[in-house]
Protein backbone atom coordinates (compact mmCIF):
# COMPACT_ATOMS: atom_id res chain seq x y z
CA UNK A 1 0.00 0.00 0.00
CA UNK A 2 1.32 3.35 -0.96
CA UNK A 3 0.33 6.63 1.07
CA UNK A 4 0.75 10.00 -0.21
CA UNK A 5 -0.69 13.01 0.64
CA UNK A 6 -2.98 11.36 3.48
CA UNK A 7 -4.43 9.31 0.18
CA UNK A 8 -3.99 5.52 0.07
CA UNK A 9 -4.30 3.43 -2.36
CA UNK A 10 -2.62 0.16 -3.60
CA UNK A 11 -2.72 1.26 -7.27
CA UNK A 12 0.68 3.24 -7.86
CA UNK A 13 -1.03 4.72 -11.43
CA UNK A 14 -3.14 6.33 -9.09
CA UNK A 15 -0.20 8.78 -7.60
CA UNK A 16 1.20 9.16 -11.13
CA UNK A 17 -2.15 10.63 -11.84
CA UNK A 18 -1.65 12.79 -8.68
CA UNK A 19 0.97 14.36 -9.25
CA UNK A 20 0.59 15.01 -13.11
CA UNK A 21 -2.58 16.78 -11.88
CA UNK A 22 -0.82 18.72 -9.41
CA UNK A 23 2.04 19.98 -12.04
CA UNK A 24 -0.91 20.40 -14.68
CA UNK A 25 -2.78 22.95 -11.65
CA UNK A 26 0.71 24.88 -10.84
CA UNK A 27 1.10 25.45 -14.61
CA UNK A 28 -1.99 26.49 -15.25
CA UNK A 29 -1.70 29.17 -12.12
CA UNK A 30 1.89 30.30 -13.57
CA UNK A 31 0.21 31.01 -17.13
CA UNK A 32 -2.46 33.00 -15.43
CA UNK A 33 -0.26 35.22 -13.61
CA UNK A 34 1.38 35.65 -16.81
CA UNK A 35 -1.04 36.37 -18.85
CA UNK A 36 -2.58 38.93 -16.29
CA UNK A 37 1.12 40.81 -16.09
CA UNK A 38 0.66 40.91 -19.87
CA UNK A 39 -2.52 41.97 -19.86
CA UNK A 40 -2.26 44.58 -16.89
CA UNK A 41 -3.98 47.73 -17.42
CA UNK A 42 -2.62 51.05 -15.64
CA UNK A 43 -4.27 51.20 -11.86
CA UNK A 44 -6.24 54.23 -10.99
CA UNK A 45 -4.67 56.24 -8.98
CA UNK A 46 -5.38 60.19 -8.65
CA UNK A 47 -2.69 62.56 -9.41
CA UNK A 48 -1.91 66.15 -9.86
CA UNK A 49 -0.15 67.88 -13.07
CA UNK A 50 2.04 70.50 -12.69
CA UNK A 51 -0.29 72.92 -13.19
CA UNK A 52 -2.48 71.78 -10.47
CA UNK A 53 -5.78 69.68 -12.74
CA UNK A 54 -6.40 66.49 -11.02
CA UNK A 55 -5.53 63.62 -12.98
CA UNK A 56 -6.36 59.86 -13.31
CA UNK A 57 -3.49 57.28 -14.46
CA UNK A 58 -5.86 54.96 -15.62
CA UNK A 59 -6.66 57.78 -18.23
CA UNK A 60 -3.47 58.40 -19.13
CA UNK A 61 -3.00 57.44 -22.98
CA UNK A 62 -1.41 58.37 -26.36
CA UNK A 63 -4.44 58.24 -28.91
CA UNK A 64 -3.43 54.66 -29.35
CA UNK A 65 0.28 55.15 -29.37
CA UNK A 66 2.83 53.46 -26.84
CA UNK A 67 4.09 55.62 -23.95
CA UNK A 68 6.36 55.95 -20.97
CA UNK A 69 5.49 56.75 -17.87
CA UNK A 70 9.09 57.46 -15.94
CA UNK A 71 9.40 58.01 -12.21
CA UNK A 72 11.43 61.00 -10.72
CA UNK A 73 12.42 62.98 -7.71
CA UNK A 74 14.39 65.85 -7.99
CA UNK A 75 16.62 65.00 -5.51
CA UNK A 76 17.61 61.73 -7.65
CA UNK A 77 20.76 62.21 -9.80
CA UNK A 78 20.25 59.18 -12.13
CA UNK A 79 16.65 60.26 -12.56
CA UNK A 80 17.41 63.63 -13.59
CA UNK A 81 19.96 62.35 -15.64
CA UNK A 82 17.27 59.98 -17.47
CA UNK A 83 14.88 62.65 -18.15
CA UNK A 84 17.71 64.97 -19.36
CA UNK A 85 19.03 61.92 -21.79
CA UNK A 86 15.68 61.50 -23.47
CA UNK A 87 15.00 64.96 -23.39
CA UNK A 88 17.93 65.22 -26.27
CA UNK A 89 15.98 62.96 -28.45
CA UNK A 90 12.63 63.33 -27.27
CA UNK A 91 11.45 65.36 -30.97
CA UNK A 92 13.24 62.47 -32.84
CA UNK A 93 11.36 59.59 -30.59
CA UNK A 94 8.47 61.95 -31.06
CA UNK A 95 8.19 62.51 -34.93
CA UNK A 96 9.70 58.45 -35.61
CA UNK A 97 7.09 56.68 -33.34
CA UNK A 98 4.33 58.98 -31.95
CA UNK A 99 5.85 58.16 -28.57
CA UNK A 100 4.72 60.51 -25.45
CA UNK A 101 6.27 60.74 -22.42
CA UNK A 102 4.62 61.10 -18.86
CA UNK A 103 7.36 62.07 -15.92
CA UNK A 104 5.60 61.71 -12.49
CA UNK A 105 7.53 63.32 -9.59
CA UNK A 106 7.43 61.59 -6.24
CA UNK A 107 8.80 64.55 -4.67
CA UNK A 108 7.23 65.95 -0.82
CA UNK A 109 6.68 68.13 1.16
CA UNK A 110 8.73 71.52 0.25
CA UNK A 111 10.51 69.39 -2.61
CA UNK A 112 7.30 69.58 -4.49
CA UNK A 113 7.94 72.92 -5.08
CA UNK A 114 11.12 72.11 -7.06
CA UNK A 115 9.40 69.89 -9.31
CA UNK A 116 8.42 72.88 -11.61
CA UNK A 117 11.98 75.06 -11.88
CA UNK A 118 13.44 71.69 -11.99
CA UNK A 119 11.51 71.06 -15.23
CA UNK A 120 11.64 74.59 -16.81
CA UNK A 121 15.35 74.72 -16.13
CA UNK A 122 16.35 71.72 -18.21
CA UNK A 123 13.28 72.43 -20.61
CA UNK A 124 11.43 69.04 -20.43
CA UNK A 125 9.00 69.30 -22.78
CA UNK A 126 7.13 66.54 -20.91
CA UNK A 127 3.68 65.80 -19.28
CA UNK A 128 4.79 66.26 -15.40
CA UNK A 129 2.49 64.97 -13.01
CA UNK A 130 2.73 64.52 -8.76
CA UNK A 131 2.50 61.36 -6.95
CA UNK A 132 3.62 62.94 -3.89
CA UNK A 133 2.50 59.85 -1.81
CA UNK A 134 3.94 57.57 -4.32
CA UNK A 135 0.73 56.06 -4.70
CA UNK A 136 0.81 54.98 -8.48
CA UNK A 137 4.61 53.99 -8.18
CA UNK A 138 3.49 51.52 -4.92
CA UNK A 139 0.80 50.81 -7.06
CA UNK A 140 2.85 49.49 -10.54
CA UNK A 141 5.14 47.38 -8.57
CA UNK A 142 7.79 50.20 -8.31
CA UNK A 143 10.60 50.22 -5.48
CA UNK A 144 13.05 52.72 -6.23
CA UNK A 145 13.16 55.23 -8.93
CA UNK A 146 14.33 55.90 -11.46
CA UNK A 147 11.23 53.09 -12.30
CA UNK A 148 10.09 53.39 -16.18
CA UNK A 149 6.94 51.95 -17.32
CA UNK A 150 6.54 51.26 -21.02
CA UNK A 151 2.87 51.36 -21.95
CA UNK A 152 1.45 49.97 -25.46
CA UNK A 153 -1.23 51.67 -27.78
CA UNK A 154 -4.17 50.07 -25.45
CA UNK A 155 -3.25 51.10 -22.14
CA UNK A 156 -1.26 47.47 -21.56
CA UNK A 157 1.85 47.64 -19.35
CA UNK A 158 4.74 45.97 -21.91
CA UNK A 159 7.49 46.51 -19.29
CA UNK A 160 8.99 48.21 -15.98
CA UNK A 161 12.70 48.80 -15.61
CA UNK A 162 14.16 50.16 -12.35
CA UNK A 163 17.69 51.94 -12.29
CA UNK A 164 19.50 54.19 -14.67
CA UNK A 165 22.76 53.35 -16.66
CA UNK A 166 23.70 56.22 -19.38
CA UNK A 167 22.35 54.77 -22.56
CA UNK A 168 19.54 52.96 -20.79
CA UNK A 169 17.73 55.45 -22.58
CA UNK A 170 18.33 53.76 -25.98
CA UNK A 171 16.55 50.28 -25.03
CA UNK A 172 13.57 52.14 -24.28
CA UNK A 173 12.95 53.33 -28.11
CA UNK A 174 13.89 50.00 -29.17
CA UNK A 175 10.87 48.80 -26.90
CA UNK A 176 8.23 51.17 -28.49
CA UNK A 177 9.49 49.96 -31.94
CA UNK A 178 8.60 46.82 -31.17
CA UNK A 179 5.28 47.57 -29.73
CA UNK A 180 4.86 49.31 -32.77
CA UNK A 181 5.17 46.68 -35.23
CA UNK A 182 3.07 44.72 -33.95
């Protein structure tokens, strides 16, 4: 007599059958979870733009063109060294893929009122919005900043990327030219 599991039986096909079920249910549960990271929309979270209009992520889009949604602080060096990288090429990205480009400031407190001379001095021409709470950054799986979020044409998330290495820049149009042709 075999036991396993609390189950006995004296037919060993039995177990075989067991565990082959078993495996079949954990890789069934890993291909949801993948397909639902695929398929993960943007959470709704409130925000502010720099201007002061409340704003809600899950409305964040690109008239059906991929974008980026990068998380800053002023305070951050590599972040502010991200931003200032893509800010070089941001009208080529722009006029080869359509690509738009939402920075979201996690600053607090008094450092919120850096966010905007911060921009204006290095002439981001991007869509700057607070998370002063870090509410959608908690919200997307995001740690530490600088944390980039590439978003396809329907409001999918197609990556995250944490950390900045000079360059890093560089994978991120190769990214939206894939989501592109597809």
């Amino acid at each position: 007599m075999i036991i396993f599991a609390g189950l006995r039986s004296n037919n060993p096909k039995f177990y075989s059958i067991l565990i082959m079920n078993r495996i079949y249910a954990i890789l069934f549960v890993c291909l949801l979870v993948g397909v639902n990271f695929a398929q993960a929309q943007l959470p709704s979270v409130t925000l502010k733009s720099i201007d002061g209009t409340t704003v809600k992520s899950d409305t964040l889009n690109n008239d059906g063109k991929p974008f980026i949604i990068d998380f800053f602080a002023t305070w951050c060096k590599p972040c502010n060294r991200e931003l200032s990288a893509i800010a070089e090429v941001y009208d080529e990205w722009q006029e080869e893929t359509g690509v738009k480009i939402y920075a979201v400031s996690i600053d607090q407190g008094q450092n919120i009122n850096k966010v905007k001379p911060l921009v204006d001095q290095n002439e981001w021409e991007y869509d700057v919005l607070l998370d002063p709470n870090s509410e959608l950054l908690k919200a997307m799986g995001g740690q530490m900043i600088p944390f980039v979020v590439v978003v396809d044409g329907n409001g999918n998330i197609a990556s995250k990327h944490s950390g900045y290495t000079d360059g890093a820049e560089n994978e991120l149009l190769d990214e939206v030219r894939k989501l592109l042709a597809k």
